[in-house]
C-alpha atoms as a PDB file:
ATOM      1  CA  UNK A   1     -45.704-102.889-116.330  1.00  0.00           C
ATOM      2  CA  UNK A   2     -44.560-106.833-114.819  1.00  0.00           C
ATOM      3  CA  UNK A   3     -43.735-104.976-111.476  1.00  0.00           C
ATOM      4  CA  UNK A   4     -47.167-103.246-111.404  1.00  0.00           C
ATOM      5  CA  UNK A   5     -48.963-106.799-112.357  1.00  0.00           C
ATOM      6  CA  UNK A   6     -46.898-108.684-109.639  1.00  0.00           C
ATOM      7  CA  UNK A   7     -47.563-105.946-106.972  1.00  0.00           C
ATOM      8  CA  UNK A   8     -51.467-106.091-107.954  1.00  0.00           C
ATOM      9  CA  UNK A   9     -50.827-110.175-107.765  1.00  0.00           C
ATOM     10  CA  UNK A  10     -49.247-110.338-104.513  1.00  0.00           C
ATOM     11  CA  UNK A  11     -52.080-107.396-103.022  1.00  0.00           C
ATOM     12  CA  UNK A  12     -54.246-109.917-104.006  1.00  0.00           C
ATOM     13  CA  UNK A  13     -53.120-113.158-102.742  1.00  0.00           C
ATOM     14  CA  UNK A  14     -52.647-111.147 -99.347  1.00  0.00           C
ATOM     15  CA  UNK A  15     -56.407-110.580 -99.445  1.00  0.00           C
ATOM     16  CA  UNK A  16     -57.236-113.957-100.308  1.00  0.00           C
ATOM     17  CA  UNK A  17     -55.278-115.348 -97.635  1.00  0.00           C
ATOM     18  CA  UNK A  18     -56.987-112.901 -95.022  1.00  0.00           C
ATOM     19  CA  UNK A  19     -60.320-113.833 -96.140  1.00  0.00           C
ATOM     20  CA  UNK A  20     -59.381-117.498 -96.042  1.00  0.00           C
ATOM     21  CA  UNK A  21     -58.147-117.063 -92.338  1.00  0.00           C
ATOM     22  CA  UNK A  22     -61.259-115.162 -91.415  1.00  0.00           C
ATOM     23  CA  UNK A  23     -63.403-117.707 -92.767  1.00  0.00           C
ATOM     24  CA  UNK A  24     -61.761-120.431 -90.960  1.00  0.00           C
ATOM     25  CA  UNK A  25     -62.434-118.324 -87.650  1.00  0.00           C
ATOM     26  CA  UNK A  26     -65.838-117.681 -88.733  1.00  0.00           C
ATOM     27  CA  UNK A  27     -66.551-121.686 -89.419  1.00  0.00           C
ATOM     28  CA  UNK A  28     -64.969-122.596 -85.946  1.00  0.00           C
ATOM     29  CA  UNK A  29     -67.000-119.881 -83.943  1.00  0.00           C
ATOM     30  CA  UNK A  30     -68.009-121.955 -81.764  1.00  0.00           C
ATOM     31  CA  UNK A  31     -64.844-124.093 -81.104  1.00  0.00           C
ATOM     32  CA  UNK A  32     -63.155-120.640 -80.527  1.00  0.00           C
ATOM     33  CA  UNK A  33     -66.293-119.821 -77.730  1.00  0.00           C
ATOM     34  CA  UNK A  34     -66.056-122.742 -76.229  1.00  0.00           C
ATOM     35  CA  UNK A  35     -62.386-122.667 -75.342  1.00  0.00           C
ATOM     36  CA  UNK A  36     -62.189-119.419 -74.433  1.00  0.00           C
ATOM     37  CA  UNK A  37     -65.508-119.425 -71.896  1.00  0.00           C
ATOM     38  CA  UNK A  38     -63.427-122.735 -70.524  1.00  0.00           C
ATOM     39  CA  UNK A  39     -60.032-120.939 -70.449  1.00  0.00           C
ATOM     40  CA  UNK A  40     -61.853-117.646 -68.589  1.00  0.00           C
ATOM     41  CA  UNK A  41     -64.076-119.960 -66.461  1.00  0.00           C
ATOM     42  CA  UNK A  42     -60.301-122.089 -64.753  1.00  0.00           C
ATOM     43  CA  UNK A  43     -58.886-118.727 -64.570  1.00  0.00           C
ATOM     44  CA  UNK A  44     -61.369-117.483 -62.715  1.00  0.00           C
ATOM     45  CA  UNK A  45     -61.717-120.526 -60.185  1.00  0.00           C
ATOM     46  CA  UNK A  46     -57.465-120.553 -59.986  1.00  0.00           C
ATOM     47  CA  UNK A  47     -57.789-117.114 -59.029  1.00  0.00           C
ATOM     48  CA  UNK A  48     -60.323-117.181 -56.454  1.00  0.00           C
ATOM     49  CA  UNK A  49     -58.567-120.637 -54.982  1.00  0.00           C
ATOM     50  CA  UNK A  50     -55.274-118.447 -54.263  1.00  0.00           C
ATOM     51  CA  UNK A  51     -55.319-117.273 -50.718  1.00  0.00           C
ATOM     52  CA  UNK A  52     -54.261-113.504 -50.245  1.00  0.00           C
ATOM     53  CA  UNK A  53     -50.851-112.332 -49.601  1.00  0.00           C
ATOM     54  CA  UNK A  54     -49.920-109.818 -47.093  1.00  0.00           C
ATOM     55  CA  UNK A  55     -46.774-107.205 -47.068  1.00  0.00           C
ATOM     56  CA  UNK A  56     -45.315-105.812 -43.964  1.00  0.00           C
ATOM     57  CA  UNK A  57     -42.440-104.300 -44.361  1.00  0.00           C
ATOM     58  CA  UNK A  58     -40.119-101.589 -42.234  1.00  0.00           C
ATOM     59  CA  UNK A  59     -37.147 -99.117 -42.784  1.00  0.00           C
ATOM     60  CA  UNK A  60     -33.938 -99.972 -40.815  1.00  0.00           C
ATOM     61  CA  UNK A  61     -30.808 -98.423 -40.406  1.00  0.00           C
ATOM     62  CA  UNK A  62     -27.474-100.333 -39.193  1.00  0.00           C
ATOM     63  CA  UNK A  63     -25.566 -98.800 -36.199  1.00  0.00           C
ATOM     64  CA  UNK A  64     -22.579 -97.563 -38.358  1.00  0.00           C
ATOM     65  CA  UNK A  65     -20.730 -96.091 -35.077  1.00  0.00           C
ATOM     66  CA  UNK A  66     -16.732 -96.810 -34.169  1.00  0.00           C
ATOM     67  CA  UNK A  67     -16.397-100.085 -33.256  1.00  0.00           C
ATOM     68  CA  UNK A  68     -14.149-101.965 -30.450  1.00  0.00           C
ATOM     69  CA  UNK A  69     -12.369-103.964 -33.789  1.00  0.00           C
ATOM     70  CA  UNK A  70     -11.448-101.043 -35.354  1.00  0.00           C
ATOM     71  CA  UNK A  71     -10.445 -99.185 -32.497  1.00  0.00           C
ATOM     72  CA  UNK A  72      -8.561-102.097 -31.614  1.00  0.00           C
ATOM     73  CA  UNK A  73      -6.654-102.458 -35.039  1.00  0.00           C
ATOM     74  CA  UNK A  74      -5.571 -98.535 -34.716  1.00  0.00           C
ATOM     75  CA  UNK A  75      -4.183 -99.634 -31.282  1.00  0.00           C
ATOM     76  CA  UNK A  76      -2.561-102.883 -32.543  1.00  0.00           C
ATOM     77  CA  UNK A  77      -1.357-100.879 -35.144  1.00  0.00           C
ATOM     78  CA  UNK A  78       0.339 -98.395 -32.592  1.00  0.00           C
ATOM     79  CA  UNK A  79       1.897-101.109 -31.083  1.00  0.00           C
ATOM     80  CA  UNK A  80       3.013-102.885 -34.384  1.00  0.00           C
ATOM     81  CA  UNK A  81       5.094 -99.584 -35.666  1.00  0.00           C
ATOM     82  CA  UNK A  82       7.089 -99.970 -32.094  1.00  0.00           C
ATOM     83  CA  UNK A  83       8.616-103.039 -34.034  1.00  0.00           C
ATOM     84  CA  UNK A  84       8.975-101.390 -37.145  1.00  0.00           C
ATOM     85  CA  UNK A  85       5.809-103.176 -38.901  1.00  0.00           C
ATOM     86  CA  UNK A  86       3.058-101.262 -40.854  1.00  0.00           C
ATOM     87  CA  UNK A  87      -0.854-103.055 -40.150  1.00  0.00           C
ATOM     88  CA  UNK A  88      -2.822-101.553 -42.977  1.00  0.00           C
ATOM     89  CA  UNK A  89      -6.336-100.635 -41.416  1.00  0.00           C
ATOM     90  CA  UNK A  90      -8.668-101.237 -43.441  1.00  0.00           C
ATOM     91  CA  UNK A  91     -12.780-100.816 -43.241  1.00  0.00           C
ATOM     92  CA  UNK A  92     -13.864-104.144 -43.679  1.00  0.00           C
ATOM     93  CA  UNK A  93     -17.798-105.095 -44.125  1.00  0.00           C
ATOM     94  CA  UNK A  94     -20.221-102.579 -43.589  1.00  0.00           C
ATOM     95  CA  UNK A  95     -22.776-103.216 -41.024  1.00  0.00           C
ATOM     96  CA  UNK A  96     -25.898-102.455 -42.998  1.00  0.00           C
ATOM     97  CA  UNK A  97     -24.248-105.098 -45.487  1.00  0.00           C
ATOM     98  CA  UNK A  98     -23.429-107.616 -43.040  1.00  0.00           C
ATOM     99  CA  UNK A  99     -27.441-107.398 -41.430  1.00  0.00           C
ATOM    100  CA  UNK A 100     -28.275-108.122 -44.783  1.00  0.00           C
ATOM    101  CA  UNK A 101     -26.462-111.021 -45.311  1.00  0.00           C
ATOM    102  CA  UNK A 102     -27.506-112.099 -41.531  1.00  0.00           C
ATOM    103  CA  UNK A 103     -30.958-111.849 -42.207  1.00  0.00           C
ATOM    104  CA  UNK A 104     -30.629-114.447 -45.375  1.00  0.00           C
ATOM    105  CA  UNK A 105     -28.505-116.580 -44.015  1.00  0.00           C
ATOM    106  CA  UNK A 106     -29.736-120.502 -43.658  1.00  0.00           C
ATOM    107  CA  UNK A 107     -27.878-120.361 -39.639  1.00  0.00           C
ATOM    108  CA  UNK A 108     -30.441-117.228 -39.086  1.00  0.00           C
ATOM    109  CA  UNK A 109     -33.135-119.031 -40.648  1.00  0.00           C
ATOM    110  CA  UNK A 110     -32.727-122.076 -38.730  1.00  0.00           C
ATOM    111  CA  UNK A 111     -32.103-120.084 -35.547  1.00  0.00           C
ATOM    112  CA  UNK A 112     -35.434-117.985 -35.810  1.00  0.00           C
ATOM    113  CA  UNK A 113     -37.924-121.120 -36.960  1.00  0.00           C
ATOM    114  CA  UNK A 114     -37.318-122.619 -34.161  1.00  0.00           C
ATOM    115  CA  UNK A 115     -39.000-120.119 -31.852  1.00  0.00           C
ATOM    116  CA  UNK A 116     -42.568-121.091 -30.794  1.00  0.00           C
ATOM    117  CA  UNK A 117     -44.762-121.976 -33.657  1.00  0.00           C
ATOM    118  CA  UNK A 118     -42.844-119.950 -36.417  1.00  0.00           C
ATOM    119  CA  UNK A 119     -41.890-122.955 -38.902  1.00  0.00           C
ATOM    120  CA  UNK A 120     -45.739-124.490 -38.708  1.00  0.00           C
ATOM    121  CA  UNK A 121     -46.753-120.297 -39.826  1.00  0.00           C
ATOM    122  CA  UNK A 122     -43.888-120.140 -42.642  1.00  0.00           C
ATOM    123  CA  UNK A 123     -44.946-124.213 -43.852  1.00  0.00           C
ATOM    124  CA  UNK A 124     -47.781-125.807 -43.517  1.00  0.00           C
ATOM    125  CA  UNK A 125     -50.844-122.718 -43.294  1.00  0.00           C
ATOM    126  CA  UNK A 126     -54.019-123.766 -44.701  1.00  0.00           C
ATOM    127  CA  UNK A 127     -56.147-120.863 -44.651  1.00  0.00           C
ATOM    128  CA  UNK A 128     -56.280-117.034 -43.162  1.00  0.00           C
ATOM    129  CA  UNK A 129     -59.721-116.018 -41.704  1.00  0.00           C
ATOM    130  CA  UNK A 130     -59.454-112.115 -41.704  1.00  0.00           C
ATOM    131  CA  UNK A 131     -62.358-111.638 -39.715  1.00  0.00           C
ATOM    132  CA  UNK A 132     -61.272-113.860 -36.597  1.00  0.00           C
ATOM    133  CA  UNK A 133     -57.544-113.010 -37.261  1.00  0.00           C
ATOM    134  CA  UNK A 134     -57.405-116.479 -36.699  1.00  0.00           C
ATOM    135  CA  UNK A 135     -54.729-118.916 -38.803  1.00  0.00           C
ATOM    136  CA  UNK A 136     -55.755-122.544 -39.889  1.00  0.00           C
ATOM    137  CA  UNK A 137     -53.110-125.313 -40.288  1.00  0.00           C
ATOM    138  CA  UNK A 138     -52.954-128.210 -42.468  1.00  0.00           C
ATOM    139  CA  UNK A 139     -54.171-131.045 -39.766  1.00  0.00           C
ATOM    140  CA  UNK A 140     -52.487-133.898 -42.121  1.00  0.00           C
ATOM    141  CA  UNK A 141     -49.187-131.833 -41.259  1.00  0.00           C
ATOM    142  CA  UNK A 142     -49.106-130.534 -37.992  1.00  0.00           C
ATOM    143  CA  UNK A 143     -51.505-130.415 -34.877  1.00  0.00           C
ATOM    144  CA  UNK A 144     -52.657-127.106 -33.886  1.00  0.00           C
ATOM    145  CA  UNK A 145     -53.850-128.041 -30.306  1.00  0.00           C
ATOM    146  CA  UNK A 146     -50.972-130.223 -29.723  1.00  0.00           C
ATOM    147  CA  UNK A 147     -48.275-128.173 -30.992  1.00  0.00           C
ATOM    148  CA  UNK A 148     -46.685-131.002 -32.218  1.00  0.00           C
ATOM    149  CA  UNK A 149     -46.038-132.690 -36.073  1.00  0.00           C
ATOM    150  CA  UNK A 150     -48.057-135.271 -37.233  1.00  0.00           C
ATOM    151  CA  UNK A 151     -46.720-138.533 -37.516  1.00  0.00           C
ATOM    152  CA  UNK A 152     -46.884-140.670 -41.177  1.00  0.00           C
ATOM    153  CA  UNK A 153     -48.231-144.891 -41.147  1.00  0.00           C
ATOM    154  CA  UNK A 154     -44.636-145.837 -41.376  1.00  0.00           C
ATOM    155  CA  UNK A 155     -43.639-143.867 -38.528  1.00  0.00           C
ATOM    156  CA  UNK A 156     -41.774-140.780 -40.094  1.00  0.00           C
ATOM    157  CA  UNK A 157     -42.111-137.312 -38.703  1.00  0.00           C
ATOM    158  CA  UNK A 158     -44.149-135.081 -41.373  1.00  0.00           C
ATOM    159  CA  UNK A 159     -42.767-131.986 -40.412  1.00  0.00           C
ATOM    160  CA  UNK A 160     -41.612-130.208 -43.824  1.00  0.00           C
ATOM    161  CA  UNK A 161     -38.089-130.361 -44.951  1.00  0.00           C
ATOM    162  CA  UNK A 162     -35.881-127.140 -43.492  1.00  0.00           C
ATOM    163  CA  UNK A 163     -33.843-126.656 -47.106  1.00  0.00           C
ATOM    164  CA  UNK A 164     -37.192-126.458 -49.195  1.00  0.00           C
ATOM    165  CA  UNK A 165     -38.858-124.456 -46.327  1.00  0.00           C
ATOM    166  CA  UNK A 166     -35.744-122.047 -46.070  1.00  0.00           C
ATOM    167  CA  UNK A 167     -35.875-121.631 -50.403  1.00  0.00           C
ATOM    168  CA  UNK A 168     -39.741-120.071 -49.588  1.00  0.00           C
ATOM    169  CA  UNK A 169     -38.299-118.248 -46.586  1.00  0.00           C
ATOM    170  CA  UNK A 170     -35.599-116.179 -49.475  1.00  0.00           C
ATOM    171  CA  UNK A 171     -38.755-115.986 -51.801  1.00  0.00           C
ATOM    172  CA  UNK A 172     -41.158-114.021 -49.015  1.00  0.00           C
ATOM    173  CA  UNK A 173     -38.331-112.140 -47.183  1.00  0.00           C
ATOM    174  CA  UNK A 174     -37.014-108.803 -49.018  1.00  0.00           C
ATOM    175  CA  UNK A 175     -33.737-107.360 -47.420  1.00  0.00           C
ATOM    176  CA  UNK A 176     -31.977-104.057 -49.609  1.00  0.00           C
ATOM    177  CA  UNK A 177     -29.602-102.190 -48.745  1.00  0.00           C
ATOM    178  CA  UNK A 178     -29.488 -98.759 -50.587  1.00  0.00           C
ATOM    179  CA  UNK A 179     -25.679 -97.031 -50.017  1.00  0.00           C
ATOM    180  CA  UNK A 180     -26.190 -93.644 -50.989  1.00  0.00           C
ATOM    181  CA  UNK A 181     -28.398 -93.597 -47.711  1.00  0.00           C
ATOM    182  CA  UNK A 182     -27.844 -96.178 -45.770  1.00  0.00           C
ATOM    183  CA  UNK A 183     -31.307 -97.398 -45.344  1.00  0.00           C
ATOM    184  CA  UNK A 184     -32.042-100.540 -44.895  1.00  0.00           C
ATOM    185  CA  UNK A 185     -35.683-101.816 -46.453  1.00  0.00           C
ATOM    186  CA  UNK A 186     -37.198-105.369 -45.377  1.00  0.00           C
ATOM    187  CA  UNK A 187     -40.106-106.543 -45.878  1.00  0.00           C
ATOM    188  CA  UNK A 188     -41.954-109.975 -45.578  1.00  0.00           C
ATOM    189  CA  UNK A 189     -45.042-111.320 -47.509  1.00  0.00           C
ATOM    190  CA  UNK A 190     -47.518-114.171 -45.714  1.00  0.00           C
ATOM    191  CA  UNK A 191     -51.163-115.242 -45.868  1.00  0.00           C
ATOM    192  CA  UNK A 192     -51.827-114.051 -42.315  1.00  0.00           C
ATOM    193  CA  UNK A 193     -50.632-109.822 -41.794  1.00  0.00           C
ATOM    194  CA  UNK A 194     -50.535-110.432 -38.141  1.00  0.00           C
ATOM    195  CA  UNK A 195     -47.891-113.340 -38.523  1.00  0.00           C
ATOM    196  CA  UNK A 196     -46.093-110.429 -40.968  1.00  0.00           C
ATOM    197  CA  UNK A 197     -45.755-107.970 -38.771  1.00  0.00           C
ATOM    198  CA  UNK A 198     -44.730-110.498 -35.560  1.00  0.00           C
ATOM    199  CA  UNK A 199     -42.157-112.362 -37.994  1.00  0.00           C
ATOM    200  CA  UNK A 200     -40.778-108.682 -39.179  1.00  0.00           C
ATOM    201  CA  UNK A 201     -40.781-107.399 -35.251  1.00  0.00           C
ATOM    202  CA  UNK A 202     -39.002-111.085 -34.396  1.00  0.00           C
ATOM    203  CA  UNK A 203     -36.456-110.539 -37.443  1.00  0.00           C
ATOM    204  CA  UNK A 204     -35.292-107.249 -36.080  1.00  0.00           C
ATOM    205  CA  UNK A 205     -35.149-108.382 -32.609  1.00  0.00           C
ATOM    206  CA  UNK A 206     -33.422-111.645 -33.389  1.00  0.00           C
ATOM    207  CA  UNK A 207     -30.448-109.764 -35.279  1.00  0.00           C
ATOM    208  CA  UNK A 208     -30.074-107.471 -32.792  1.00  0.00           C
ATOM    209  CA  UNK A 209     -29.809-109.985 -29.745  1.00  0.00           C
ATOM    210  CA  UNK A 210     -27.411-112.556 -31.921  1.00  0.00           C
ATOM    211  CA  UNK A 211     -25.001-109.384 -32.987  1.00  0.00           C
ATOM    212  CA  UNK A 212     -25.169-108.487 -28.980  1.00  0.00           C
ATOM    213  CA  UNK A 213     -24.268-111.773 -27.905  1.00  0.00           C
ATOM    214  CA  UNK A 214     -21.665-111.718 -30.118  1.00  0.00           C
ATOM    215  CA  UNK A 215     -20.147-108.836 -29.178  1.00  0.00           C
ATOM    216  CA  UNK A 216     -20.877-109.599 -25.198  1.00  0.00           C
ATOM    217  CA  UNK A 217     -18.576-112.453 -25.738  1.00  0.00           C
ATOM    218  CA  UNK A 218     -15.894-111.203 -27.535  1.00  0.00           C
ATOM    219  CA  UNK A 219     -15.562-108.146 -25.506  1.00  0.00           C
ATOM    220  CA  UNK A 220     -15.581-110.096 -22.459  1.00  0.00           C
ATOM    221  CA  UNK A 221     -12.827-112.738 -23.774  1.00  0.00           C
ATOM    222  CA  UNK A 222     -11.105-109.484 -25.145  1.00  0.00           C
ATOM    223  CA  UNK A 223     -11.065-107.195 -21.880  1.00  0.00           C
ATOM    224  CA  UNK A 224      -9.766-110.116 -20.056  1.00  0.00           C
ATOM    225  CA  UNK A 225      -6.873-110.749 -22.256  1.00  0.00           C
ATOM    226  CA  UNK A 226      -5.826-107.639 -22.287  1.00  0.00           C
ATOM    227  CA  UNK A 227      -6.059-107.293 -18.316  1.00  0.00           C
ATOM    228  CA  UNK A 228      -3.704-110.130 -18.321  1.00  0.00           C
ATOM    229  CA  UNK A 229      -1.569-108.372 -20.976  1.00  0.00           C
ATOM    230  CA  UNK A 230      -1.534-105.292 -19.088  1.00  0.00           C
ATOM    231  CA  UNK A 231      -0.448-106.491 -16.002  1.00  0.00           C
ATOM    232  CA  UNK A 232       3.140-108.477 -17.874  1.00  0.00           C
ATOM    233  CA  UNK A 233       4.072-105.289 -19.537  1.00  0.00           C
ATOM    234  CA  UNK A 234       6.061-102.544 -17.914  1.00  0.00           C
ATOM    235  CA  UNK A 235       6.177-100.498 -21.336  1.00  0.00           C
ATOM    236  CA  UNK A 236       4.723 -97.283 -20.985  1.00  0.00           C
ATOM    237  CA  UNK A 237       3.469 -96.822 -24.617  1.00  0.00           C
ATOM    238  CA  UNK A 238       2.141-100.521 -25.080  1.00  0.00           C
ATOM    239  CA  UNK A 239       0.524-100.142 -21.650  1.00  0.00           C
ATOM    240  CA  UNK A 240      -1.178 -96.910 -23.231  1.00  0.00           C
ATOM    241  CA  UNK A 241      -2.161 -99.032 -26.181  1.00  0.00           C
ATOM    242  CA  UNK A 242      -3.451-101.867 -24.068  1.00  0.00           C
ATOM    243  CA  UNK A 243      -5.429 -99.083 -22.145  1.00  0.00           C
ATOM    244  CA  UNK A 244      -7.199 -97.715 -25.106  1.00  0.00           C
ATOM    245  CA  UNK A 245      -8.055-101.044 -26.053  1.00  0.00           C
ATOM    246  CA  UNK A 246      -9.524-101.945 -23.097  1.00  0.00           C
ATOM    247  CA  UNK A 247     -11.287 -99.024 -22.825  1.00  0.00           C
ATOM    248  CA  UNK A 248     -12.742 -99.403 -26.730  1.00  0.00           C
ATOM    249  CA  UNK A 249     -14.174-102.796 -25.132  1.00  0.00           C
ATOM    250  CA  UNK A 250     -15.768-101.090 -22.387  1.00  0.00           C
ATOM    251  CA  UNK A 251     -17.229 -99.212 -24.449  1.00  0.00           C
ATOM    252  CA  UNK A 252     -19.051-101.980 -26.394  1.00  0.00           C
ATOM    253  CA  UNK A 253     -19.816-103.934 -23.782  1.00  0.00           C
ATOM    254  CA  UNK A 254     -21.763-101.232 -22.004  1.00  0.00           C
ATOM    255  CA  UNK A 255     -23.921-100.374 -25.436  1.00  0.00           C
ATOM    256  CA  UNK A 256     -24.632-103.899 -25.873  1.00  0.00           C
ATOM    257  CA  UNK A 257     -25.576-104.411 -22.621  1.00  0.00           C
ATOM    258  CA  UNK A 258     -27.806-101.275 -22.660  1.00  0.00           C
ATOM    259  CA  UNK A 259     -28.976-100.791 -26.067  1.00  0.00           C
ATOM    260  CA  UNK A 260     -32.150-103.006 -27.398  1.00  0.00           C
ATOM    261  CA  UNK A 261     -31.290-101.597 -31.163  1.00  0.00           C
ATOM    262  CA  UNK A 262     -27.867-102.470 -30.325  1.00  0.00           C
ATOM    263  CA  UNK A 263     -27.240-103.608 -33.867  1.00  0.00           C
ATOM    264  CA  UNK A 264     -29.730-102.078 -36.456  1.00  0.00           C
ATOM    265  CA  UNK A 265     -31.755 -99.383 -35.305  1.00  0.00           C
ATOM    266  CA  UNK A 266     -35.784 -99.133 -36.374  1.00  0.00           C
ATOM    267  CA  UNK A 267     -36.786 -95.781 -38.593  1.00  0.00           C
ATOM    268  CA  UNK A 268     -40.019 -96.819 -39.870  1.00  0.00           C
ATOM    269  CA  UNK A 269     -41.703 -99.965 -37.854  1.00  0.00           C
ATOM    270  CA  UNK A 270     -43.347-102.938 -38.956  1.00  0.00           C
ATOM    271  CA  UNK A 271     -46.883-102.442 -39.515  1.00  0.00           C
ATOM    272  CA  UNK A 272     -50.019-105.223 -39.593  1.00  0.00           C
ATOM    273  CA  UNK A 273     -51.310-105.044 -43.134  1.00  0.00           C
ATOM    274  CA  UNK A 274     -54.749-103.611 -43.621  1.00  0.00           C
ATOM    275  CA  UNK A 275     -54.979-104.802 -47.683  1.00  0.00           C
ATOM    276  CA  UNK A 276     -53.397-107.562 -49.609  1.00  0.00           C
ATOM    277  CA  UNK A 277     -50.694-107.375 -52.579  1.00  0.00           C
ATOM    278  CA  UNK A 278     -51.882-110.748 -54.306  1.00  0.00           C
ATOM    279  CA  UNK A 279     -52.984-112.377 -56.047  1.00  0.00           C
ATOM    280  CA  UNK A 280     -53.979-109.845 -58.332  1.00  0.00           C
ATOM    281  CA  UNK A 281     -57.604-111.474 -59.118  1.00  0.00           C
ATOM    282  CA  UNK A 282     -58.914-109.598 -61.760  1.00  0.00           C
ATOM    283  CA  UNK A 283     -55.472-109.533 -64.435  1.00  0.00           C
ATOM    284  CA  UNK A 284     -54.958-113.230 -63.717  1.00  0.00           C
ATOM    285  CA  UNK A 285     -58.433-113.677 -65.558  1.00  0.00           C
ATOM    286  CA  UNK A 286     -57.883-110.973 -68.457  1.00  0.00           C
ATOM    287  CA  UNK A 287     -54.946-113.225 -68.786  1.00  0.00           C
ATOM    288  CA  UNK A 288     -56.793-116.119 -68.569  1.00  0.00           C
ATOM    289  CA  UNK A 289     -59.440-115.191 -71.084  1.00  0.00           C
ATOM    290  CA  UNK A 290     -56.332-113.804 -73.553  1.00  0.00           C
ATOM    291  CA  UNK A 291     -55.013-117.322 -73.416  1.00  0.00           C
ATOM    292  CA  UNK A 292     -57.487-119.214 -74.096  1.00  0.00           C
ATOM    293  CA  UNK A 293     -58.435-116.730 -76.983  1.00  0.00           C
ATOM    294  CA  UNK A 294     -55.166-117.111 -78.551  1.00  0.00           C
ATOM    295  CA  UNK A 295     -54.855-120.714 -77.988  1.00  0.00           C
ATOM    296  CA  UNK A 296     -58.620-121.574 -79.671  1.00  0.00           C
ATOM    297  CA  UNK A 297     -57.410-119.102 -82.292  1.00  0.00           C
ATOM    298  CA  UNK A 298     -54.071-121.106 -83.355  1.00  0.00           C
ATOM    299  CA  UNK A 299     -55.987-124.788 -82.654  1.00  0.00           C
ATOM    300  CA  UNK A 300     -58.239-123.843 -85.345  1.00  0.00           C
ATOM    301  CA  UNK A 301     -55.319-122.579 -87.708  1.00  0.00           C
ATOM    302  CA  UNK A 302     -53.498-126.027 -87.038  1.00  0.00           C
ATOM    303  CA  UNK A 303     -56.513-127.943 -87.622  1.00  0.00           C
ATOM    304  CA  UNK A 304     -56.957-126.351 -91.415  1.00  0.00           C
ATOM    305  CA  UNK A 305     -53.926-126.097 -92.058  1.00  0.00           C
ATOM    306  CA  UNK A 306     -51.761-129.247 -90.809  1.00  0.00           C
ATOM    307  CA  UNK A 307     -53.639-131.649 -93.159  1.00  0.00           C
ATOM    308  CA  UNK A 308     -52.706-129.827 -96.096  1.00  0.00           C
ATOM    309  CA  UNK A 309     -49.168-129.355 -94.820  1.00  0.00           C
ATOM    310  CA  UNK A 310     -48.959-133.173 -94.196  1.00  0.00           C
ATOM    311  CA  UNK A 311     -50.608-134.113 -97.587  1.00  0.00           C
ATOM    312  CA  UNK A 312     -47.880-131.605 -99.382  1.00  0.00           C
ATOM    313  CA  UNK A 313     -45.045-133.143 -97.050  1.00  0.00           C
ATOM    314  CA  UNK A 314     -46.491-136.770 -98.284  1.00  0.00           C
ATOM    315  CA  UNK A 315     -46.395-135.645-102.466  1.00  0.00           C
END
C-alpha cells in the first residue's frame, strides 16, 4: 500500500513539475519569440554573407611502371653477389603515395604560389561574380591592375603570411589515395570554379614537370657515371651489369623527355564547376533558428530557477 502511495506521489510531483515548466514558457512567450526571430534573423544574414564554394576535382592514376632505381638495384645487386654480398631489393614508396605526399608538401606549395597570380587567388579574394566570371581582390591587400602587394603606413609589405596561407591551402586541397585500385582522387574547393579547375590543371602539371626534372637529372648524372665506369672495367659480367644499367636510364630519360603525364597520368579531368557545395544556406538557418530556440528556452529556465537556487544555497 506505501509503494502504491509513493508511486501515485512521485506521478504527481512529475506532473506538477511539467506544468510548472510549461507555465514558465508560457509567461516568457515573448522573451522566447524574441530571441529566436533574432537568432533566425543573424543566421540568415551569416548565411547569405558567406560567398559560395566551388569543387573541382579529377581522378589520377600514378605511372606505377619499372623504374631506372629499381632496375638499377637488380643490377647493383648482380654485381654485389660477384663479391659475395646479398643487396636486399626492396619496393620502396609507391608512386601514387609519394604524388600524394608531393602534392601536400609546404616545398610544392611554395613552388606552385609563386606562378602568376596564384597566391593573390588562394589569399586575399574578395568576391566571385558568376556572371562576368570575373574575380575581385581585396584592394587594402593587393593591387589587381598592378599586380603587385600593397604596401602598410610603416612601410611593411601586406602580402599574407605563406605558413597561414599554406594551413588554408591543406584545408581546400583533397589528395586520396585508394590501394585496392590505385586511383588517385584530388580535388580543390575555391570561391571562383574557373580558378578550381586552372589550380587542379596547374597541380597535375606542376607534379608531373618537378618528378621529370628530377628524373632528367638524375638519369643524366647517372648515364654519365656509368659511361665512365664502363670504360675502367674490363670485366665481362660487370660490363653487362653496367650495360643494363645504362640502358634502364635510357629508358627514363627518353619517357621523361617524351611523356607530358610522365609522372601521374589523368583518368577523369578537372572540370569548371557549374553549382556550388557551400555554404549550405538553408540548414545553417534551421540551425540557426534551433539555437536560438533552445537557448531562449534554457535563459528562461535559469532566470526562474537560479534565484531560488541561490536563495536555498544562501539558507
Amino acid at each position: 500500500m506505501n509503494d502504491n502511495e509513493n508511486f501515485l506521489d512521485k506521478d504527481r510531483v512529475e506532473q506538477i513539475n511539467l506544468h510548472e515548466i510549461l507555465n514558465v514558457f508560457l509567461s516568457n512567450k515573448l522573451l522566447i519569440f524574441l530571441i529566436t526571430t533574432l537568432c533566425a534573423c543573424a543566421s540568415v544574414f551569416y548565411s547569405l554573407s558567406q560567398q559560395d564554394i566551388y569543387q573541382s576535382s579529377a581522378v589520377l592514376m600514378a605511372n606505377e611502371g619499372s623504374s631506372a632505381k629499381s632496375d638499377n638495384l637488380s643490377g647493383l645487386s648482380s654485381m654485389a653477389s660477384l663479391a659475395g654480398l646479398n643487396i636486399q631489393s626492396s619496393g620502396g614508396v609507391s608512386k601514387a603515395s609519394l604524388a600524394v605526399e608531393i602534392i601536400k608538401s609546404r616545398d610544392f606549395f611554395k613552388h606552385i604560389s609563386s606562378i602568376d597570380s596564384v597566391f593573390a587567388n588562394l589569399t586575399s579574394i574578395k568576391s566571385y561574380n558568376p556572371e562576368l566570371k570575373k574575380v575581385y581582390f581585396d584592394e587594402k591587400i593587393y593591387n589587381q591592375s598592378l599586380n603587385e602587394w600593397q604596401v602598410g603606413q610603416d612601410g611593411t609589405n601586406l602580402k599574407p603570411n605563406l605558413q597561414k596561407a599554406y594551413e588554408n591551402y591543406l584545408f581546400s586541397v583533397s589528395v586520396m589515395h585508394e590501394k585496392k585500385s590505385g586511383f588517385l582522387y584530388l580535388s580543390f574547393q575555391h570561391q571562383s570554379p574557373v580558378f578550381a579547375k586552372y589550380f587542379m590543371d596547374l597541380i597535375i602539371q606542376e607534379v608531373n614537370i618537378i618528378m621529370k626534372n628530377k628524373d632528367l637529372a638524375q638519369s643524366s648524372k647517372a648515364i654519365e657515371y656509368l659511361y665512365s665506369q664502363l670504360k675502367n672495367d674490363s670485366y665481362v659480367v660487370i660490363n653487362k651489369s653496367i650495360s643494363r644499367m645504362i640502358e634502364s636510364n635510357m629508358y627514363t630519360k627518353m619517357m621523361a623527355s617524351i611523356e607530358t603525364e610522365y609522372f601521374i597520368s589523368v583518368l577523369d579531368s578537372p572540370y569548371e564547376p557549374e553549382f556550388k557545395i557551400a555554404p549550405v544556406r538553408w540548414l545553417i538557418c534551421i540551425l540557426g533558428t534551433m539555437s536560438g530556440f533552445i537557448f531562449s528556452l534554457l535563459l528562461c529556465l535559469i532566470l526562474n530557477y537560479y534565484p531560488l537556487l541561490f536563495k536555498n544555497n544562501k539558507v
